[in-house]
Protein backbone atom coordinates (compact mmCIF):
# COMPACT_ATOMS: atom_id res chain seq x y z
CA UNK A 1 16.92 -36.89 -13.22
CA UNK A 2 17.80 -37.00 -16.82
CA UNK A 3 13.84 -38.99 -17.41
CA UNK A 4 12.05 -36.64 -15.61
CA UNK A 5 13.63 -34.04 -18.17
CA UNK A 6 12.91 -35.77 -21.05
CA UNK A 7 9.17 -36.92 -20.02
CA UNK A 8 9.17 -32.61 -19.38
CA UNK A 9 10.68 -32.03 -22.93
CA UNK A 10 8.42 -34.19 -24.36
CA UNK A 11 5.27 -32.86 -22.57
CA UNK A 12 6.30 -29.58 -23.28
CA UNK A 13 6.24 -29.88 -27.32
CA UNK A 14 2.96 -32.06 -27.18
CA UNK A 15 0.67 -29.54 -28.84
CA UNK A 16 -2.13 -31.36 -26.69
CA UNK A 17 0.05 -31.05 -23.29
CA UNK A 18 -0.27 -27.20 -23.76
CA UNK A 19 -3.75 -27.40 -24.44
CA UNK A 20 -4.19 -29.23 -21.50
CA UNK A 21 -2.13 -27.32 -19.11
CA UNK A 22 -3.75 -24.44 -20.20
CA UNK A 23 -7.54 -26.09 -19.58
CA UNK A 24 -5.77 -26.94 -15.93
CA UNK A 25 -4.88 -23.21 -14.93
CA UNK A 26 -8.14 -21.99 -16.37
CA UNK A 27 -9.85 -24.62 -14.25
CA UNK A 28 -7.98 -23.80 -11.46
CA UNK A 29 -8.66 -20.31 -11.25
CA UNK A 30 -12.18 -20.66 -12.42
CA UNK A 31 -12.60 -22.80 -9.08
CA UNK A 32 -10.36 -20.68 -6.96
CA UNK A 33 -12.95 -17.55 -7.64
CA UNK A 34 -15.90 -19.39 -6.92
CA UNK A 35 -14.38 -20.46 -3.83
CA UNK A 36 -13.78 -16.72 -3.19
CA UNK A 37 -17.30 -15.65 -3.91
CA UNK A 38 -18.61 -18.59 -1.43
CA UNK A 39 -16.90 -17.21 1.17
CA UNK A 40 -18.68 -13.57 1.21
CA UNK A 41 -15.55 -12.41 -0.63
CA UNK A 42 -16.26 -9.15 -2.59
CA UNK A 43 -13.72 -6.95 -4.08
CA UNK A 44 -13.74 -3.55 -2.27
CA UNK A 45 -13.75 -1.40 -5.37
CA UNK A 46 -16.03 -3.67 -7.15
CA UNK A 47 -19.69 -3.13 -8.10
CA UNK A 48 -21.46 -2.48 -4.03
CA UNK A 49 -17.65 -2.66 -2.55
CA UNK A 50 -17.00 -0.26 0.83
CA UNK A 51 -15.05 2.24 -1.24
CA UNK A 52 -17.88 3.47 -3.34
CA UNK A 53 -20.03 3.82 -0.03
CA UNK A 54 -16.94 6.05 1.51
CA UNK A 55 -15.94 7.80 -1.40
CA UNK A 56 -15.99 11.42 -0.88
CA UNK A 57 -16.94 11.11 2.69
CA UNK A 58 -13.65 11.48 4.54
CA UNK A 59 -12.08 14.83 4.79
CA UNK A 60 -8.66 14.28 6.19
CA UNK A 61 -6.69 16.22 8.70
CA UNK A 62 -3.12 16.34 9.25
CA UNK A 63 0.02 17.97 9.98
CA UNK A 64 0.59 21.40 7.85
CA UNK A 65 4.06 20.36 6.88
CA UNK A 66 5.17 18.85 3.88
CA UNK A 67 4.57 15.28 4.75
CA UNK A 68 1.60 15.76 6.29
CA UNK A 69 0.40 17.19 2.62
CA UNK A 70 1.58 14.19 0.79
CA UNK A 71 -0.65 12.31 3.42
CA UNK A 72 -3.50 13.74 2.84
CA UNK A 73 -3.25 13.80 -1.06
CA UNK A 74 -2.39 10.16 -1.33
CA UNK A 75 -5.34 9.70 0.96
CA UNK A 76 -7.81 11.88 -1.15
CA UNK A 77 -6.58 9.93 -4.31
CA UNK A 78 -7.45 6.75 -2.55
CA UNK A 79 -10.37 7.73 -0.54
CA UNK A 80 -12.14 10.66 -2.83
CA UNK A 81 -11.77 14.36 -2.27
CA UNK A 82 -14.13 14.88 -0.07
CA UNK A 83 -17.56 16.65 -1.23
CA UNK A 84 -20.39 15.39 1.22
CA UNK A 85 -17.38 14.37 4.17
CA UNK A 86 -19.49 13.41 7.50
CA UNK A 87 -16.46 11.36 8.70
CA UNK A 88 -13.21 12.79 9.60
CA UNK A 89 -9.96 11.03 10.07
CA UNK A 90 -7.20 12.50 12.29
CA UNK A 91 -3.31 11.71 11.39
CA UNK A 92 -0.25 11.84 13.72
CA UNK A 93 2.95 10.80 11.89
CA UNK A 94 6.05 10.45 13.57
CA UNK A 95 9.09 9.86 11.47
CA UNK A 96 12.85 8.29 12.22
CA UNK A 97 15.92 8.08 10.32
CA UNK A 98 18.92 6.11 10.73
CA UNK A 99 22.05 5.46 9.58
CA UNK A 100 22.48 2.19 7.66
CA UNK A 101 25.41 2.56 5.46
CA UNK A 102 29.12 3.57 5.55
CA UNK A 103 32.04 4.68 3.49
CA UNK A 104 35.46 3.15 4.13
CA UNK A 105 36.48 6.84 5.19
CA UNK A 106 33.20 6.49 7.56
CA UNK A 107 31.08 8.56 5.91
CA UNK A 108 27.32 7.86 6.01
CA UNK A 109 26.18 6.14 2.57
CA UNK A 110 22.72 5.32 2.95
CA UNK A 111 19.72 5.98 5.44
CA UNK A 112 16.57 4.08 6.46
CA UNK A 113 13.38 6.66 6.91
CA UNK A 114 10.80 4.77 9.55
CA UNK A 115 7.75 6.25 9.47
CA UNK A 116 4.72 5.51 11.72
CA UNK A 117 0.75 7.07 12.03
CA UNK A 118 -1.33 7.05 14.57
CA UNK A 119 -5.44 7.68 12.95
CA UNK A 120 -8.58 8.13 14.26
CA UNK A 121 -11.63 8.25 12.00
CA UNK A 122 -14.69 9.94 13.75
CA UNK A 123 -18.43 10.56 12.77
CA UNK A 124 -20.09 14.31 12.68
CA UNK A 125 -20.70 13.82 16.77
CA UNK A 126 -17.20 12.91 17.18
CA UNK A 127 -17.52 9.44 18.37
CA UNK A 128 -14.19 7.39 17.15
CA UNK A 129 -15.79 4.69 14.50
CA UNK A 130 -12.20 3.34 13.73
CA UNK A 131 -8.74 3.91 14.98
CA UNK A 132 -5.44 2.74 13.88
CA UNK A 133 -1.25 2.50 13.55
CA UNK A 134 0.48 2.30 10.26
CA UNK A 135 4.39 1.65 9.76
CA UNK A 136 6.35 1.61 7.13
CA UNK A 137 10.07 2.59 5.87
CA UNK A 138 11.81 3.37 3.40
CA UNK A 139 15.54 4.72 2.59
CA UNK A 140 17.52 6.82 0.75
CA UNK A 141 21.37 6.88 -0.29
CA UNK A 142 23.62 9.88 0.61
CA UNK A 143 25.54 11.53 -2.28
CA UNK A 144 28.69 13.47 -2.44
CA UNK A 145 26.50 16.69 -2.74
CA UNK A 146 24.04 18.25 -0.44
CA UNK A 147 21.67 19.24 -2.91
CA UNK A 148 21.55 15.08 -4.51
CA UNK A 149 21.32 14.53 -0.93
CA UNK A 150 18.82 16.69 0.48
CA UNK A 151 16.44 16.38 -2.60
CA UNK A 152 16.69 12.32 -1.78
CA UNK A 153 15.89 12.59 1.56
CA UNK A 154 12.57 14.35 0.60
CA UNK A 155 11.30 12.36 -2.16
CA UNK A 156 12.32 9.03 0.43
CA UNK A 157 9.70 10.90 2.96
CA UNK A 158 6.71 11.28 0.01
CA UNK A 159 7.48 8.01 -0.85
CA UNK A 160 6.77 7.08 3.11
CA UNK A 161 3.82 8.86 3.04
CA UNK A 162 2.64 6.96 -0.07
CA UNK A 163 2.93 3.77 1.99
CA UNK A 164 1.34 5.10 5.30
CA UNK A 165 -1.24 6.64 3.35
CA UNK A 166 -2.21 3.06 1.40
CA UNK A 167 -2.05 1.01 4.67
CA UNK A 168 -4.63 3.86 6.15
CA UNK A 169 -6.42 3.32 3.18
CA UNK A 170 -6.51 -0.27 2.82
CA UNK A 171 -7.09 -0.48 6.89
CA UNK A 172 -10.17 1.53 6.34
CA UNK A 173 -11.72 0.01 3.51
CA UNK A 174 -11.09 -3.37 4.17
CA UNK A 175 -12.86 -2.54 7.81
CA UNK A 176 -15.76 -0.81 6.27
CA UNK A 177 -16.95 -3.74 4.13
């Protein structure tokens, strides 16, 4: 043990076994990319990526409560408000909670929020092009006071919708290309 530390020690303050390591990494990633590119990889918000060819297309419906509003505007930040929309995606969200933490006394410390949505995304004729589920939690402690407590619970749901609202996004994008 005590060589391979001292071959490391030494390596480490050789001014050329930086250099080196350095060249390595470089090379290394260099190689990994091209391998990437020879695959048909293409990054989606890159230069003739599928979110430039949906942006602004997709007008999203959902729910009229409040976390059907933080959908839809963590959708339109990912996806583009829509301007010219000829697609339309549909969102069902169903959400859970659960009790995952506990006082001595037996009071409830801490909750999980589950959170699922069902999506459909449909052309101008209505015809379903893609369809999905999305899951995802998150969770919240409970405080000593119901306002600390209350207020938690509803940022833990926009956070949830955050998270839905990526994997919709991500789901459609990386389909679309």
């Amino acid at each position: 043990m005590s060589s391979s530390r001292t071959s490391c020690a030494c390596l480490a303050r050789s001014p050329s076994a930086k250099t080196s390591g350095a060249r390595h990494t470089r090379r290394a990633t260099l190689l990994s990319l091209a391998a990437l590119a020879g695959c048909g990889f293409a990054p989606i918000h890159g230069p003739g990526g599928s979110a430039r060819n949906l942006r602004g297309r997709i007008a999203v419906l959902a729910p009229a409560d409040e976390e059907g509003s933080a959908l839809v505007r963590r959708l339109e930040d990912r996806l583009g408000i829509p301007r010219e929309a000829d697609l339309v995606l549909a969102a069902q969200i169903r959400i859970s909670e659960t009790a995952v933490g506990f006082l001595s006394g037996g009071e409830i410390s801490r909750f999980n929020v589950e959170g699922q949505v069902d999506w459909q995304l449909t052309d101008s004729t209505g015809t379903a092009v893609m369809t999905g589920r999305e899951r995802g939690f998150t969770s919240y402690a409970a405080t000593s006071t119901t306002v600390a407590t209350t207020s938690a619970r509803r940022d833990a749901r926009r956070r949830l919708m955050v998270i839905l609202a990526d994997h919709v996004a991500a789901s459609i994008l990386t389909h679309g290309s």
